[in-house]
Protein backbone atom coordinates (compact mmCIF):
# COMPACT_ATOMS: atom_id res chain seq x y z
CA UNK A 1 108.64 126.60 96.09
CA UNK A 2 107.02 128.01 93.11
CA UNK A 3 103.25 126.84 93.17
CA UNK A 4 101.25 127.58 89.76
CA UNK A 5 97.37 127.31 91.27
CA UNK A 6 94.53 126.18 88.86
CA UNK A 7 91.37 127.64 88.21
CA UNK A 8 89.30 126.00 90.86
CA UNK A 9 92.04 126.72 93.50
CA UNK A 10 92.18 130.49 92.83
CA UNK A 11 88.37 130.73 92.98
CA UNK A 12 88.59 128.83 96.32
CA UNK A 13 91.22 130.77 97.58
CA UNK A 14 89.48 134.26 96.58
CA UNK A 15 86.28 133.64 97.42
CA UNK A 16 85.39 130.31 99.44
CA UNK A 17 88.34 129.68 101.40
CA UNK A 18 86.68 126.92 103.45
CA UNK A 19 86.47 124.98 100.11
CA UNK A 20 89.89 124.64 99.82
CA UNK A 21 91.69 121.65 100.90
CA UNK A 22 93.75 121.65 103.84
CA UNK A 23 96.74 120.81 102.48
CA UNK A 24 95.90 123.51 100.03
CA UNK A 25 95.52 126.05 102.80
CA UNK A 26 99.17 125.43 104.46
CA UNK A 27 100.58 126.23 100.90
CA UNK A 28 98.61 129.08 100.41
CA UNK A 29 99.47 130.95 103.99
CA UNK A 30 103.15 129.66 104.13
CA UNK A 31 104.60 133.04 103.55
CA UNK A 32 107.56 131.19 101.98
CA UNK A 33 105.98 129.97 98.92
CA UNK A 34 105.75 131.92 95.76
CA UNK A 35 102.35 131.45 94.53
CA UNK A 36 101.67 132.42 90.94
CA UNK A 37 98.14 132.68 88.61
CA UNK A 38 97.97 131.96 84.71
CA UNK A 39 96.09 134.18 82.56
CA UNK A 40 94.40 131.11 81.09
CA UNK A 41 92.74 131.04 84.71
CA UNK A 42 91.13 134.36 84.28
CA UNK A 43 90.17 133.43 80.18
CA UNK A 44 88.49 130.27 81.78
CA UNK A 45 86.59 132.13 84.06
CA UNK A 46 85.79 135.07 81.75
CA UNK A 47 84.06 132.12 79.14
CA UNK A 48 82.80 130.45 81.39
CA UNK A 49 81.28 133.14 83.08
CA UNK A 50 79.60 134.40 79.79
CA UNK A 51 78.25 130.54 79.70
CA UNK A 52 76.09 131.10 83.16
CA UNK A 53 77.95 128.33 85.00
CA UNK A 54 77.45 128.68 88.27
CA UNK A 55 81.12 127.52 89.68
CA UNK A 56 82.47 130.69 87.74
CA UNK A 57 80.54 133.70 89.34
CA UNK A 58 83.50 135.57 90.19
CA UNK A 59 84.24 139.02 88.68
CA UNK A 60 87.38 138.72 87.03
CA UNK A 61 88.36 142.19 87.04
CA UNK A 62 88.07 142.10 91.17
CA UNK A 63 89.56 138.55 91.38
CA UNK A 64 92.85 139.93 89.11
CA UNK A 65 93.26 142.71 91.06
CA UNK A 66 93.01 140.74 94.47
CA UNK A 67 95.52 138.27 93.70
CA UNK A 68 98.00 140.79 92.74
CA UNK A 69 97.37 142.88 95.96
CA UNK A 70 97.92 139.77 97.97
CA UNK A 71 100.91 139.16 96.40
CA UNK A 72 100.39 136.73 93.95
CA UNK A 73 102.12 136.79 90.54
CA UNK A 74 100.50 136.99 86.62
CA UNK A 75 101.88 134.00 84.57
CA UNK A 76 101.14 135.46 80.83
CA UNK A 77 100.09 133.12 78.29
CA UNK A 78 103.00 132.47 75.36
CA UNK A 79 103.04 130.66 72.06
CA UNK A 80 105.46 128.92 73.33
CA UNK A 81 103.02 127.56 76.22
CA UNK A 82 100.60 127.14 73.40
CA UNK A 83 102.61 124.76 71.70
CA UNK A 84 103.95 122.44 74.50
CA UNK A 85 100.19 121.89 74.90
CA UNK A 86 100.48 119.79 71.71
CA UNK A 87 103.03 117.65 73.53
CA UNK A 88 100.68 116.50 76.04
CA UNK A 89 99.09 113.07 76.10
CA UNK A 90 95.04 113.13 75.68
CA UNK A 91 94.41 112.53 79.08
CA UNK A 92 92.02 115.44 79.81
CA UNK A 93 89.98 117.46 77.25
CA UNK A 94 89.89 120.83 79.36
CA UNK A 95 92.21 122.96 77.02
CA UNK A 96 92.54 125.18 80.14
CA UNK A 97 93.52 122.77 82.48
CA UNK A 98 95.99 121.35 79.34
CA UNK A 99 97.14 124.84 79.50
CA UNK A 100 98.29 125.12 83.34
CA UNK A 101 99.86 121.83 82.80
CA UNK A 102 102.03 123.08 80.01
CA UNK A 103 103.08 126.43 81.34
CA UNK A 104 103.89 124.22 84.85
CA UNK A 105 106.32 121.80 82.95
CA UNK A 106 107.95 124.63 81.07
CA UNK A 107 108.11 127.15 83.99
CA UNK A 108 109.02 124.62 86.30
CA UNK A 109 106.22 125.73 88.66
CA UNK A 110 104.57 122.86 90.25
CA UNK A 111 101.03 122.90 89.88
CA UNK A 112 98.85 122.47 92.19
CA UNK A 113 95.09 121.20 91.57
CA UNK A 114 92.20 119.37 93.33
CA UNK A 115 91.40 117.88 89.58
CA UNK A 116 91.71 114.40 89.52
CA UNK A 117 91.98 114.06 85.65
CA UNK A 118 94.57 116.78 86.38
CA UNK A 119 97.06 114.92 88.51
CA UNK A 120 97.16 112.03 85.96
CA UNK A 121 99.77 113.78 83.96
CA UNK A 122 103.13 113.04 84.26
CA UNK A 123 105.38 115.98 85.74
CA UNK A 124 105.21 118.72 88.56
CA UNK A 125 102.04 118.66 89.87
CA UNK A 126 100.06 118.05 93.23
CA UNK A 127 96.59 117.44 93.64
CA UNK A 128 95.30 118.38 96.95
């Protein structure tokens, strides 16, 4: 399966495995699934960074690079995505979690999240 991961996941995953769900974990080692990373993720964190949060401390230079030397894969950001995000009902404000949610239903990626605003929307997506 084809797994898009959100924000919080690929943090988790880089940096604070033990955070991550267990369910999360068996999708992330199964050597079987393709596991893919939006550039809205790194965007997100790159903001939000710049704000001081504290959740988003990661470099996202190092994080980028990471993920593609373990394999994951870079899911650009289109206008097409950018547009199916007006087709979404206002169930969440997070225009980078609307994002992910949009480039999952039109890449047919399922994506998985531990957001529970996230999982409300209708289509591919797990929440772990």
């Amino acid at each position: 399966m084809r797994w898009l991961l959100d924000t919080q996941i690929v943090i988790w995953a880089s940096g604070d495995p033990a955070r991550l769900p267990r369910a999360a974990l068996r999708i992330l080692s199964d050597e079987k699934q393709q596991l893919v990373f939006s550039a809205a993720s790194l965007w997100e964190i790159v903001i939000k960074r710049s704000l001081a949060r504290s959740d988003f401390e990661v470099d996202p230079r190092r994080l980028r690079r990471g993920l593609l030397d373990h394999g994951y894969r870079e899911l650009p950001v289109t206008s097409e995505h950018a547009l199916a995000v007006d087709s979404l009902p206002p169930l969440h404000k997070d225009p980078f979690d609307r994002m992910l949610i949009a480039q999952a239903q039109l890449e047919g990626l399922m994506l998985l999240t531990a957001d529970a605003q996230v999982a409300k929307y209708p289509g591919p997506i797990k929440r772990v």
